[in-house]
Protein backbone atom coordinates (compact mmCIF):
# COMPACT_ATOMS: atom_id res chain seq x y z
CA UNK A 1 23.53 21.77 -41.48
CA UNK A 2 22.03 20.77 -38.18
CA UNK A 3 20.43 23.60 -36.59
CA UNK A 4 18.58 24.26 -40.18
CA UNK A 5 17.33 20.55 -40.21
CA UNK A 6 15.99 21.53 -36.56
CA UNK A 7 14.74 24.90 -36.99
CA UNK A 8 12.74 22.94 -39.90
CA UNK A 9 11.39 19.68 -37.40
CA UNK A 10 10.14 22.26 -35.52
CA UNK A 11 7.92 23.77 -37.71
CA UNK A 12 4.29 21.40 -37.64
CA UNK A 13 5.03 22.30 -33.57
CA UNK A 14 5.35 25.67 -34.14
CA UNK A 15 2.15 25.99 -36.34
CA UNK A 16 0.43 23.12 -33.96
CA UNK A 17 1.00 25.82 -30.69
CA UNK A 18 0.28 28.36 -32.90
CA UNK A 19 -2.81 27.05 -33.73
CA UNK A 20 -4.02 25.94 -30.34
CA UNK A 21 -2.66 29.49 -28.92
CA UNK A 22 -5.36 31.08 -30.88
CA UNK A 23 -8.50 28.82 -29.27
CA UNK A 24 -7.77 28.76 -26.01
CA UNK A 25 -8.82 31.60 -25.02
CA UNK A 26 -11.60 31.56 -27.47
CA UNK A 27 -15.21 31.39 -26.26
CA UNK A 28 -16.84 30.49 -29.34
CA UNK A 29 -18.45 26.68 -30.16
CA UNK A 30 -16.13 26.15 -32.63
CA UNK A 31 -13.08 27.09 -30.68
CA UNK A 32 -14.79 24.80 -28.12
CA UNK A 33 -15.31 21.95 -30.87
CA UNK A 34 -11.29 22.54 -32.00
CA UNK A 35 -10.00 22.32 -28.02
CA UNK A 36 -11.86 18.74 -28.24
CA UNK A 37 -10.15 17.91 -31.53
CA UNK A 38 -6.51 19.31 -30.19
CA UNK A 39 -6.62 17.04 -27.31
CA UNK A 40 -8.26 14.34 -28.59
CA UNK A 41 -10.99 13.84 -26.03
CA UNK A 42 -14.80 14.45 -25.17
CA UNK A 43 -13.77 16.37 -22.00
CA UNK A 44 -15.11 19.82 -22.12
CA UNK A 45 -11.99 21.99 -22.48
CA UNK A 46 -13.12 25.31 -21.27
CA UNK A 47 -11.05 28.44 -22.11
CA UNK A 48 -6.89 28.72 -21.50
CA UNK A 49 -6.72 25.34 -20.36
CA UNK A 50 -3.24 24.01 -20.66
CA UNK A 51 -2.21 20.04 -21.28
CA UNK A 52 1.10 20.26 -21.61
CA UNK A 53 1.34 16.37 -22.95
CA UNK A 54 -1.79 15.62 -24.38
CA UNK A 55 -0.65 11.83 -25.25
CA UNK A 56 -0.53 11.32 -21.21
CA UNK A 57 -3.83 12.90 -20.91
CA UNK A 58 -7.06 10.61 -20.43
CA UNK A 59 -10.72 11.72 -19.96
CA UNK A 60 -13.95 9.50 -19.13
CA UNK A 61 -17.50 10.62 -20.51
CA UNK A 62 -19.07 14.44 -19.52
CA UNK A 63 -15.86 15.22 -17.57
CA UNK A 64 -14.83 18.86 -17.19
CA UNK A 65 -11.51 20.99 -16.98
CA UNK A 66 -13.09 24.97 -16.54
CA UNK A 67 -11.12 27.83 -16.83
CA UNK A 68 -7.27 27.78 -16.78
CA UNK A 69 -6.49 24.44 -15.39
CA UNK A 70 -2.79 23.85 -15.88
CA UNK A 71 -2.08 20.17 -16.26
CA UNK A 72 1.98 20.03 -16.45
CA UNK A 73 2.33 16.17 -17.51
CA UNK A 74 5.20 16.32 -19.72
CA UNK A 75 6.55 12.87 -18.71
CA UNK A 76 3.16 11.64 -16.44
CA UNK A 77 -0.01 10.44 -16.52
CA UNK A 78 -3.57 12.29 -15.82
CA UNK A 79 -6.43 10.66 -16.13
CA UNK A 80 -9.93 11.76 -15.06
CA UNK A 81 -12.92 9.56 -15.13
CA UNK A 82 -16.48 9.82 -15.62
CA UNK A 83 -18.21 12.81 -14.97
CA UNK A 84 -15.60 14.30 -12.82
CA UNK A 85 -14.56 17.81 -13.33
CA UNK A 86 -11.45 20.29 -12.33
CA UNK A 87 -13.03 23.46 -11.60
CA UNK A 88 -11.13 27.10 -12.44
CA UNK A 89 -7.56 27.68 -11.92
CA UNK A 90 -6.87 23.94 -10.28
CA UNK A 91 -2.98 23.16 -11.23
CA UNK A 92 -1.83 19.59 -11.57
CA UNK A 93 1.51 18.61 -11.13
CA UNK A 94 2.11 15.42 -12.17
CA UNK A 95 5.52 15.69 -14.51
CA UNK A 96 6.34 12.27 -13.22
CA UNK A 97 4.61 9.95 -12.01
CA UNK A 98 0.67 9.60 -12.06
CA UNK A 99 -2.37 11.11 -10.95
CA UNK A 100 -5.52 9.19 -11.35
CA UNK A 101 -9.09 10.77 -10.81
CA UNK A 102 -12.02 8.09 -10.60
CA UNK A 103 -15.83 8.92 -11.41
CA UNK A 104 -18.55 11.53 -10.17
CA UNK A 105 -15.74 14.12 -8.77
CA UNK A 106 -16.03 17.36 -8.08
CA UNK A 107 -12.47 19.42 -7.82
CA UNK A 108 -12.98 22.90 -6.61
CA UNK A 109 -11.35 25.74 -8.10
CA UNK A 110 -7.61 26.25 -6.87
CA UNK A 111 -7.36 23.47 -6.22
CA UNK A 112 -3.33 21.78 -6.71
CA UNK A 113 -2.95 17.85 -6.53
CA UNK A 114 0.92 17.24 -6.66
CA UNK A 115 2.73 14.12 -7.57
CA UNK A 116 6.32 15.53 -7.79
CA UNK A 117 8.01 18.07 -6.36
CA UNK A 118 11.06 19.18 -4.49
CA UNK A 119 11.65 17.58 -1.51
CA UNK A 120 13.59 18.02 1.75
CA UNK A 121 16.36 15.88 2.42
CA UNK A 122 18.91 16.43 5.70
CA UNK A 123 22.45 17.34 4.03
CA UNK A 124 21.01 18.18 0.17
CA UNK A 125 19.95 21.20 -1.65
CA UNK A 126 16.30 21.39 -1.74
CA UNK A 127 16.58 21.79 -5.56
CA UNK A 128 18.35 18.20 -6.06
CA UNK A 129 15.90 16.48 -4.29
CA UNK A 130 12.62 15.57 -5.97
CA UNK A 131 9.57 13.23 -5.02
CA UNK A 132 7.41 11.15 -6.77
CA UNK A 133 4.47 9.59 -5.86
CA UNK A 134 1.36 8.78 -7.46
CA UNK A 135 -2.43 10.46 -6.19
CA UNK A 136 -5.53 8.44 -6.62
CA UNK A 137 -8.88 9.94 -5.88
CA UNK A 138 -11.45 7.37 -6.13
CA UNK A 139 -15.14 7.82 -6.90
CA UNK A 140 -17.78 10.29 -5.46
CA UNK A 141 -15.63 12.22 -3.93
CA UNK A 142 -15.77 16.23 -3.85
CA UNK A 143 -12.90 18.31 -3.08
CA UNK A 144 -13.60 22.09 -1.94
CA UNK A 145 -11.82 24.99 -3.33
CA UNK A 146 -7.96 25.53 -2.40
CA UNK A 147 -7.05 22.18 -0.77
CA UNK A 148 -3.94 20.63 -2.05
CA UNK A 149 -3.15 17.29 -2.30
CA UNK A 150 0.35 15.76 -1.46
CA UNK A 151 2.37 13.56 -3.53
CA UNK A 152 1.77 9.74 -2.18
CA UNK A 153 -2.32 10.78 -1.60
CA UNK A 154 -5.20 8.30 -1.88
CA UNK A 155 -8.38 9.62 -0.79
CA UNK A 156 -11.04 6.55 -1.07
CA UNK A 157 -14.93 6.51 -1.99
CA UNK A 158 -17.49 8.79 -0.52
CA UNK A 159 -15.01 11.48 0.85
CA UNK A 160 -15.38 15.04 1.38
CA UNK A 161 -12.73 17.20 2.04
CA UNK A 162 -13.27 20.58 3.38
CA UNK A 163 -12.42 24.17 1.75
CA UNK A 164 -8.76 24.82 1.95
CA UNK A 165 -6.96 21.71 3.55
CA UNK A 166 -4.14 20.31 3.40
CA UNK A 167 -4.54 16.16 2.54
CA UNK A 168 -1.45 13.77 2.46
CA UNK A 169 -1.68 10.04 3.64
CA UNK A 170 -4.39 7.72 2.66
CA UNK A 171 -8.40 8.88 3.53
CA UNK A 172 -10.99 6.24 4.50
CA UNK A 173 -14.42 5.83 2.60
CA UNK A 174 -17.62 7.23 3.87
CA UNK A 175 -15.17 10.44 5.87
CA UNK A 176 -15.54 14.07 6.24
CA UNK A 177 -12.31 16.05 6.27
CA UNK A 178 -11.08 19.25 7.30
CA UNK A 179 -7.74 21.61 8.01
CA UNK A 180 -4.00 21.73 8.16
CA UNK A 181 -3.04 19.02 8.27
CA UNK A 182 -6.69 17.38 7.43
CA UNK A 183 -8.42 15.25 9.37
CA UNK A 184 -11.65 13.20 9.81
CA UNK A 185 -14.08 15.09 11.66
CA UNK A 186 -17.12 12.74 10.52
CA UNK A 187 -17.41 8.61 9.75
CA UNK A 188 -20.04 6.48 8.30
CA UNK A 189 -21.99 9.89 6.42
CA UNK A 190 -22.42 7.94 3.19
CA UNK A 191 -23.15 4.46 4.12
């Protein structure tokens, strides 16, 4: 009697993926209007966007996630604040844990901020060892395309990070940087 009783709880999921299968990829205003409704939010949802929890899923006014932004927060928390936006193909990792986005943001595309992972501990398998560590990105901040951000990350006000780094560890306000591993190349450009 059990697996019948589940094969029928599963059913408003079933038609509920079934349902949001069919918009995402849509490029219509209504599909559009219905992405909004799914998720519950004013964020602009662009096309194949994927939230995998949308109950851990915050959004501030006119934020953005563009084209197929992957945010995998089954058991974590994403929020993104006020005008801020995720451009195309940006992944999220944030299964545990929390990532936390702040105002006037700009995220470019490929970009992957990570707060758990594997990890690499002497004397265990890679695959039993996990970190988790929350990401903050403060306000006015603009991240170029293909950086990733490392579990623990907070990167202050007024930071720009150049095209393709590499940022753990905590960035000061008002800093420009750059490269694998980052760092600041410029102080003070924002004051």
């Amino acid at each position: 009697m059990k697996p019948i009783k589940l094969f029928f709880d599963q059913i408003p999921e079933f038609f509920g993926e079934a349902l949001l299968s069919s918009i995402r990829g849509n490029r219509s205003r209504i599909a559009s209007y219905l992405r909004k409704k799914v998720y519950n939010t004013e964020c602009l949802i662009d096309t194949d966007v994927v939230i995998t929890n949308k109950n851990n899923f915050k959004s501030g006014a006119g934020s953005c996630l563009y084209h197929s932004c992957y945010i995998l927060n089954n058991n974590g928390n994403f929020s993104i604040g006020n005008n801020s936006h995720l451009a195309a193909f940006c992944y999220i990792n944030v299964c545990y844990g929390n990532i936390l986005i702040g105002d006037d943001v700009a995220i470019g595309p490929g970009t992957n901020i990570i707060a758990y992972s594997n990890y690499y501990e002497v004397g265990k398998k890679v695959t039993d060892s996990r970190i988790t560590q929350d990401v903050k990105i403060m306000n006015n901040v603009f991240i170029g395309a293909n950086c990733t951000i490392l579990p623990g990350t907070i990167i202050h006000d007024n930071v720009v990070i150049g095209a393709g780094s590499i940022v753990k560890g905590e960035l000061a306000e008002n800093s420009v940087y750059v490269g694998v591993p980052s760092r600041v190349i410029k102080s003070g450009w924002y004051e």
